[in-house]
N, C-alpha and C. Protein backbone atom coordinates (compact mmCIF):
# COMPACT_ATOMS: atom_id res chain seq x y z
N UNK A 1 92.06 49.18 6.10
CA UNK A 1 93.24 48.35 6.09
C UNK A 1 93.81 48.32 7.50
N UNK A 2 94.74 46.95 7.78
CA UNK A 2 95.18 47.01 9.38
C UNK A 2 96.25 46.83 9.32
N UNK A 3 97.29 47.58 9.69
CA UNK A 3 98.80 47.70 9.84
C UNK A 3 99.10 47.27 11.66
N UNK A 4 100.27 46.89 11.18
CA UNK A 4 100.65 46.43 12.91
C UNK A 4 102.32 47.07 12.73
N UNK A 5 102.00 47.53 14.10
CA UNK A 5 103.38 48.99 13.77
C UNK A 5 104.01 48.63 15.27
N UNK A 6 105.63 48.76 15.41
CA UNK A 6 106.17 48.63 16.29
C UNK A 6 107.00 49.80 17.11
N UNK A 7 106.37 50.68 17.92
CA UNK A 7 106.95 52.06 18.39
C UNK A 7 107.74 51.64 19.75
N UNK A 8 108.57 51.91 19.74
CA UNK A 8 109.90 52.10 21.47
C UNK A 8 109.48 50.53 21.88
N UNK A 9 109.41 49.19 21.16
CA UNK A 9 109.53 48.42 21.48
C UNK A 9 108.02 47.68 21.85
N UNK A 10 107.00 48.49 21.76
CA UNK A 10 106.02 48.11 21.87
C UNK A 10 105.09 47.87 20.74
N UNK A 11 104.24 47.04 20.23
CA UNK A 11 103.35 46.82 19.14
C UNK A 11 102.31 47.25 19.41
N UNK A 12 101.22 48.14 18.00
CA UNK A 12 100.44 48.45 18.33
C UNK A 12 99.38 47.99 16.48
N UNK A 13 98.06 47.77 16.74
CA UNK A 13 98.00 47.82 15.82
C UNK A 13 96.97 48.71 15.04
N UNK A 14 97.14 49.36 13.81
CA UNK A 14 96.31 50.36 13.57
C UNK A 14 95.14 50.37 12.50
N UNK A 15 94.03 50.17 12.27
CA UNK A 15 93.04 50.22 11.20
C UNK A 15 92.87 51.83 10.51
N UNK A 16 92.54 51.52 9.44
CA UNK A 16 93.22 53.20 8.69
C UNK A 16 91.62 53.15 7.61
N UNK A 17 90.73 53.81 7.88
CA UNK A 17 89.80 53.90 7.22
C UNK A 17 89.75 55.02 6.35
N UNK A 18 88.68 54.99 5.45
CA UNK A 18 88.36 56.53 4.63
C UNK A 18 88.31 57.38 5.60
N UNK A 19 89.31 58.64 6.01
CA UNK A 19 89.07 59.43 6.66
C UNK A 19 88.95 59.31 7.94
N UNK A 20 89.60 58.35 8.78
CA UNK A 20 89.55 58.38 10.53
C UNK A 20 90.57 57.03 10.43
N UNK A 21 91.20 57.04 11.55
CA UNK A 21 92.20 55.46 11.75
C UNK A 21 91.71 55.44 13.47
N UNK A 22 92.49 54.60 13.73
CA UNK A 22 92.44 53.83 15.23
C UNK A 22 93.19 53.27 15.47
N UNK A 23 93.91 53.03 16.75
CA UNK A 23 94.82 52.53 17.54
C UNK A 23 94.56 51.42 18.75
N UNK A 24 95.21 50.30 18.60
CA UNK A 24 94.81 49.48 19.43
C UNK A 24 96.29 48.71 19.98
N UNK A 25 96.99 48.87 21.34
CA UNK A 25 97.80 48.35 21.89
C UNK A 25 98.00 46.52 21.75
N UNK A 26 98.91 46.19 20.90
CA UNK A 26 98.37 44.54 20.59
C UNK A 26 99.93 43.54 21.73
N UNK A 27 100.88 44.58 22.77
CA UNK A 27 101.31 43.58 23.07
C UNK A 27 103.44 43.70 22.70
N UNK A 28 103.71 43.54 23.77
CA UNK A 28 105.41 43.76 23.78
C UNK A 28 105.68 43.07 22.19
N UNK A 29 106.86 43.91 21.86
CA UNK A 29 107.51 43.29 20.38
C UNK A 29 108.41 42.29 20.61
N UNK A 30 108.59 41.69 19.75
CA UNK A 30 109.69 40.53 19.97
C UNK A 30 110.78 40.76 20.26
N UNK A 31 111.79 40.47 20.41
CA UNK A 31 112.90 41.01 20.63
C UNK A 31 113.62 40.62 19.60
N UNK A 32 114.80 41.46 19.28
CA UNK A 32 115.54 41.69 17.84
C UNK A 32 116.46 41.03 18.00
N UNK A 33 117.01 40.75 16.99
CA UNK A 33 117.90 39.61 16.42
C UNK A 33 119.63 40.15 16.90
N UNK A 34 120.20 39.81 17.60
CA UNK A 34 121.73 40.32 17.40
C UNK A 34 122.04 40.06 16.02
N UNK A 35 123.09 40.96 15.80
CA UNK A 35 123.66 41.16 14.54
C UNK A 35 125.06 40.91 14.73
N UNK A 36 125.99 40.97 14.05
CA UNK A 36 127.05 40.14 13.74
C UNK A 36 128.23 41.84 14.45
N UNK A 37 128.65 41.65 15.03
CA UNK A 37 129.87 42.56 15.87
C UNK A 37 130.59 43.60 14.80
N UNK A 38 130.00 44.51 15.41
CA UNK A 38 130.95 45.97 13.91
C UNK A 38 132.29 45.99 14.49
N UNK A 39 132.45 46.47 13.15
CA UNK A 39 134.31 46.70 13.70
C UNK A 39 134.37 48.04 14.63
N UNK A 40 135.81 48.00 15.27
CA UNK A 40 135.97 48.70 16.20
C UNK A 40 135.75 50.34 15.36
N UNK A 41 136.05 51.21 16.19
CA UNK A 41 135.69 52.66 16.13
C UNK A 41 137.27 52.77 15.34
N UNK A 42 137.76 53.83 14.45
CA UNK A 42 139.29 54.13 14.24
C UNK A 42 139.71 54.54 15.16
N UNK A 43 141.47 54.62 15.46
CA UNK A 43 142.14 54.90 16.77
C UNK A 43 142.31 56.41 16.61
N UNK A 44 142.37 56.60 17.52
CA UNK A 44 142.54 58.18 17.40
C UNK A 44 144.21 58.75 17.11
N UNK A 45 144.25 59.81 16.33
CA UNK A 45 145.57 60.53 15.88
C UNK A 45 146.54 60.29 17.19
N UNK A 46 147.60 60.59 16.85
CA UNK A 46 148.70 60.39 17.45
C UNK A 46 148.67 61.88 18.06
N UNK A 47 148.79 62.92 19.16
CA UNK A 47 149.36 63.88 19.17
C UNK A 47 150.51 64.14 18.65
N UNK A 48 150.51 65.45 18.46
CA UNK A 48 151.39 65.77 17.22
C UNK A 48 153.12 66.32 18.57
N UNK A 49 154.23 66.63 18.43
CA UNK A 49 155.29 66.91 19.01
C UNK A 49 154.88 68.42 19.59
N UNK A 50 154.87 67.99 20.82
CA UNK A 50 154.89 69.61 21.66
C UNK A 50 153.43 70.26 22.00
N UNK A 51 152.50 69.38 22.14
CA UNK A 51 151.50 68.82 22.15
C UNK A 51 150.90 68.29 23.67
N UNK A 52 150.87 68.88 24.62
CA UNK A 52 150.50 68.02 26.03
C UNK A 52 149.45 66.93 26.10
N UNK A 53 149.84 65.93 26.72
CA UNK A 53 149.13 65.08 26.39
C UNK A 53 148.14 65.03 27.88
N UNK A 54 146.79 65.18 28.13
CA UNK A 54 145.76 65.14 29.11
C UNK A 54 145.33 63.93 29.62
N UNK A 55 145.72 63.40 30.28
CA UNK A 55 144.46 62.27 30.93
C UNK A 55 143.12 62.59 31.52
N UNK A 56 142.29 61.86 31.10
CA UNK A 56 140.95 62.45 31.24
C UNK A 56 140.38 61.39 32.25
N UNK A 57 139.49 61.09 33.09
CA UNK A 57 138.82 59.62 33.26
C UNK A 57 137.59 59.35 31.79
N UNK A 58 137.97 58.12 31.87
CA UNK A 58 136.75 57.57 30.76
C UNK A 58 135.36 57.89 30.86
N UNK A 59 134.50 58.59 30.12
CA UNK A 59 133.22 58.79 30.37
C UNK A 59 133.21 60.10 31.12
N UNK A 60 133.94 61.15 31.59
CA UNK A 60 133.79 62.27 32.67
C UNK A 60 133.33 63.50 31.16
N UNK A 61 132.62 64.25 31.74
CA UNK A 61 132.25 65.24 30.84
C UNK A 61 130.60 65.40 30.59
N UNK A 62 130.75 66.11 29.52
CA UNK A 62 129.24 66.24 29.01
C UNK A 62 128.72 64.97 28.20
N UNK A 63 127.87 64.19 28.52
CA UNK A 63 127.03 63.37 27.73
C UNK A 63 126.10 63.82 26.52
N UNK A 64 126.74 62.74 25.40
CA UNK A 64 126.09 62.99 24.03
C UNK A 64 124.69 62.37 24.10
N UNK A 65 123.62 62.83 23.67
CA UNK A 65 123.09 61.79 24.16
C UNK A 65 121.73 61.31 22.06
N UNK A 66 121.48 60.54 22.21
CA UNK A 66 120.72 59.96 20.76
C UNK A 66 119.47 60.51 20.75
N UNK A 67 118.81 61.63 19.89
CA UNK A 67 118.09 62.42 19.73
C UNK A 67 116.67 61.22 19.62
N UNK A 68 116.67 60.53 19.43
CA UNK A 68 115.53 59.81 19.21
C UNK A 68 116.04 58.23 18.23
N UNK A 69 115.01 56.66 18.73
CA UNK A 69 115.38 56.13 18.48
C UNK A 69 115.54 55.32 17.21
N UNK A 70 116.81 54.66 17.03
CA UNK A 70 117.15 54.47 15.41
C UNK A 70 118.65 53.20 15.57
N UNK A 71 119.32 53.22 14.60
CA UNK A 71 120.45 52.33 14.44
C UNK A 71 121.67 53.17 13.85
N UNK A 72 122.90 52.91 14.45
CA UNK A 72 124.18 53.80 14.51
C UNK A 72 124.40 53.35 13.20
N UNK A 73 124.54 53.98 12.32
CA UNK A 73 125.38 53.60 10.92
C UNK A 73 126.71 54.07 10.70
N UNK A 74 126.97 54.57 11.59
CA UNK A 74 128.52 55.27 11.51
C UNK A 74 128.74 56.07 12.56
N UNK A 75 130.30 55.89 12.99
CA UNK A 75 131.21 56.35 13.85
C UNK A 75 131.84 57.22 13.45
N UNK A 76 132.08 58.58 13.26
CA UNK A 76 132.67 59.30 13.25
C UNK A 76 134.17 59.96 14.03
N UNK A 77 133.86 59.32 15.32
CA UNK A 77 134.72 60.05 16.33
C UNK A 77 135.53 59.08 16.94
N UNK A 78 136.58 58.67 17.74
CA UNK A 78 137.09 58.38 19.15
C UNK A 78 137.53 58.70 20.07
N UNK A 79 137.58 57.58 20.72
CA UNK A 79 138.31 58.76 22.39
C UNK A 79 139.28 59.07 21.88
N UNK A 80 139.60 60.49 22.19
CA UNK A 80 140.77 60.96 23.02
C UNK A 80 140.79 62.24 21.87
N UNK A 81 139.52 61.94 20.74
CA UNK A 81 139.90 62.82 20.10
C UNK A 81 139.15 64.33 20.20
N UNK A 82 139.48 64.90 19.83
CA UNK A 82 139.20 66.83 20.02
C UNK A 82 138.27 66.95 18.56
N UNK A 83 137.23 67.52 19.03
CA UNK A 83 135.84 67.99 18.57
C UNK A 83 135.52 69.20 18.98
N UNK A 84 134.58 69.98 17.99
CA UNK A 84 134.23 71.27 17.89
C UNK A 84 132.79 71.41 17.89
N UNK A 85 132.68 72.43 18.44
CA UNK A 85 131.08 71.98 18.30
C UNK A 85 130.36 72.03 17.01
N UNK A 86 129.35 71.11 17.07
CA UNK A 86 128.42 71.14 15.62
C UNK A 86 129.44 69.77 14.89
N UNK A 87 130.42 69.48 15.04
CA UNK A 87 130.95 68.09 14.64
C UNK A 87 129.97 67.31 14.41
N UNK A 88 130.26 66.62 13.07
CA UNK A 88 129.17 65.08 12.82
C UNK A 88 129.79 64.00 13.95
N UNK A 89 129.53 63.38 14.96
CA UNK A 89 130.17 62.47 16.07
C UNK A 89 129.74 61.27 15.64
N UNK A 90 128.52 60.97 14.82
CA UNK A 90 127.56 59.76 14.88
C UNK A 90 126.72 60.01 13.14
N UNK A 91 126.24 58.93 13.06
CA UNK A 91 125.07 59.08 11.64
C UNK A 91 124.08 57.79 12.00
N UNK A 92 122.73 58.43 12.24
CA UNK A 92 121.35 57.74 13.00
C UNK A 92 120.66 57.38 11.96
N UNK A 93 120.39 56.48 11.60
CA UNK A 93 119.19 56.17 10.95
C UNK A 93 117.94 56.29 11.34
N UNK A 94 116.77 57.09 11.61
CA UNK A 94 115.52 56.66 12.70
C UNK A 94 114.71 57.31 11.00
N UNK A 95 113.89 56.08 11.09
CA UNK A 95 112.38 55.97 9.72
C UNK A 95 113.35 56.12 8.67
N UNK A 96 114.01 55.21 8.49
CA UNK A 96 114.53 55.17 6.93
C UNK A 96 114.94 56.44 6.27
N UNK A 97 115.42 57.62 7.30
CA UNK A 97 116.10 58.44 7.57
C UNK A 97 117.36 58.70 8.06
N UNK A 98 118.63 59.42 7.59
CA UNK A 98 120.04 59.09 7.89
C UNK A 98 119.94 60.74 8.90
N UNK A 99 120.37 60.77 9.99
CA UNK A 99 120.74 62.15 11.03
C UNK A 99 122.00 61.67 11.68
N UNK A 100 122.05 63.22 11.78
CA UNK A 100 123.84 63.43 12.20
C UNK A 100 123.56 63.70 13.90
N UNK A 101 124.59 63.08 14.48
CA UNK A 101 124.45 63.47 16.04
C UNK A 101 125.74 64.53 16.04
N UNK A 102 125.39 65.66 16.38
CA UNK A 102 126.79 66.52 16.74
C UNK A 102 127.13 66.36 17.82
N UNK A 103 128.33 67.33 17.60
CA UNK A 103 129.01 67.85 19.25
C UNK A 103 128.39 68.46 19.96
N UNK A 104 127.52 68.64 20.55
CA UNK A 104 126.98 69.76 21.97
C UNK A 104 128.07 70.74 21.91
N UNK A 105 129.65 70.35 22.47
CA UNK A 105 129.92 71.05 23.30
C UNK A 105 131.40 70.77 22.35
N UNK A 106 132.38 71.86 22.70
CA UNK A 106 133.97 71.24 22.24
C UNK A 106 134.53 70.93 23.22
N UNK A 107 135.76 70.17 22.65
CA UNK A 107 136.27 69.16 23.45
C UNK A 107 137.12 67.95 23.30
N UNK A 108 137.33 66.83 24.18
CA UNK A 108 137.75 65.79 23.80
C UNK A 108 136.82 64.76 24.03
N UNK A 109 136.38 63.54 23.24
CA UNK A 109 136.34 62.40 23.58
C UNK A 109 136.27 61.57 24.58
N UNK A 110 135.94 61.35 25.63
CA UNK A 110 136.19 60.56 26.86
C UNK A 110 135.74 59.34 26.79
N UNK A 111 134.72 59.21 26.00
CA UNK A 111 133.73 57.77 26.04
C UNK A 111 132.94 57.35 24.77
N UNK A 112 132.74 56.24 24.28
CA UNK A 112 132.15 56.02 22.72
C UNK A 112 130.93 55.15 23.81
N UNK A 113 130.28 54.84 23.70
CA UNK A 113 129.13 54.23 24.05
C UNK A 113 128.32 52.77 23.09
N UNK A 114 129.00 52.88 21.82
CA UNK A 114 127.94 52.56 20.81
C UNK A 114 129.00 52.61 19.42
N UNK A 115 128.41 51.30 18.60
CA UNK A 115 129.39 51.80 17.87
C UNK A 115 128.50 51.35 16.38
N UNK A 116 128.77 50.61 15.40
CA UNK A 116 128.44 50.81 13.95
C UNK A 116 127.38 49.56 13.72
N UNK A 117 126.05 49.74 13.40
CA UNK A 117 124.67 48.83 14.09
C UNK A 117 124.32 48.51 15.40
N UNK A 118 124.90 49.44 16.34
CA UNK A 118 123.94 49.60 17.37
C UNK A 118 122.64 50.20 17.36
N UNK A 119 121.50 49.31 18.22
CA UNK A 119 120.00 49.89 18.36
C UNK A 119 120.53 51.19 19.20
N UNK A 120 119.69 52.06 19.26
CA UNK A 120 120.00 52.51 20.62
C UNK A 120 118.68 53.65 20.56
N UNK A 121 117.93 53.92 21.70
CA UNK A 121 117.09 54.53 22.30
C UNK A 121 116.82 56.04 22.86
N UNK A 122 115.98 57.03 22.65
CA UNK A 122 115.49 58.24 22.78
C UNK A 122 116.40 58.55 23.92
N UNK A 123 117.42 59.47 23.92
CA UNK A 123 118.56 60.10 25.26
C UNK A 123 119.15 58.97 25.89
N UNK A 124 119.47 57.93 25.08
CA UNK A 124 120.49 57.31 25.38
C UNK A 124 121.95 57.78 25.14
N UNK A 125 122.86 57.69 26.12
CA UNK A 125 124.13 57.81 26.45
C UNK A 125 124.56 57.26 25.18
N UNK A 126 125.43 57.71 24.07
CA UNK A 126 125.99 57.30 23.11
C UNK A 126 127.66 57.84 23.47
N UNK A 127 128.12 59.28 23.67
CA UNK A 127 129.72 59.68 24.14
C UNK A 127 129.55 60.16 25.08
N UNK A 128 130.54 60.78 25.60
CA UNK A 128 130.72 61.76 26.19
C UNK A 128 131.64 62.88 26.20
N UNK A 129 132.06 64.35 26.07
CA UNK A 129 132.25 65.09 26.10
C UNK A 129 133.37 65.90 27.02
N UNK A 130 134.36 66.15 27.32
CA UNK A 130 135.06 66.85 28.50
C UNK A 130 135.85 68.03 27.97
């Protein structure tokens, strides 16, 4: 049987016999369809009274980055907000599989990258961390 399979954007196609298969490079994939604009990320909590409030620059910190590639099904987090480590930040779909992107590190929020049906790619920049 011959399957035609599409890995990191590239097509390949594969013959799958009794007991041995094969691989044959057939050629760049098409390019994917935009999809219709997700809603924004939720705003982040209000600090609470007595509470210092930090300015951070946008994006400064530790980078989250997407364990391997798939489509964002959910936002968990926003800027400005305070995370612990091991936090769910993200939920990945990669092979008809749902994964959680955590926190690396604790912290605040500085940067969303990506938000609810984004593609996004093996150590791609999705937050960042400070």
């Amino acid at each position: 049987m011959k399957y035609v399979i599409t890995l990191n954007d590239k097509k390949y196609e594969v013959e799958v016999e009794r007991g041995q298969a094969t691989a044959v490079y057939a050629g760049p994939a098409e390019p994917m369809t935009a999809s219709a604009p997700a809603a924004p990320a939720p705003a982040a909590a209000a600090p609470e009274a007595g509470e210092a409030v930090v300015s951070t620059p946008a994006g400064a910190g530790e980078p989250v980055k997407a364990p391997m590639p798939g489509t964002i099904l959910g936002v968990r987090v926003a800027v400005g907000q305070k995370v612990k480590e091991g936090d769910t930040m993200f939920i990945l779909e990669a092979m008809k599989m749902e994964n959680e992107i955590l926190a690396p590190v604790a912290g605040t929020i500085t940067s969303i990258s990506v938000s609810k049906g984004s593609s996004v790619q093996s150590d791609q920049i999705v937050a960042t961390i400070l």
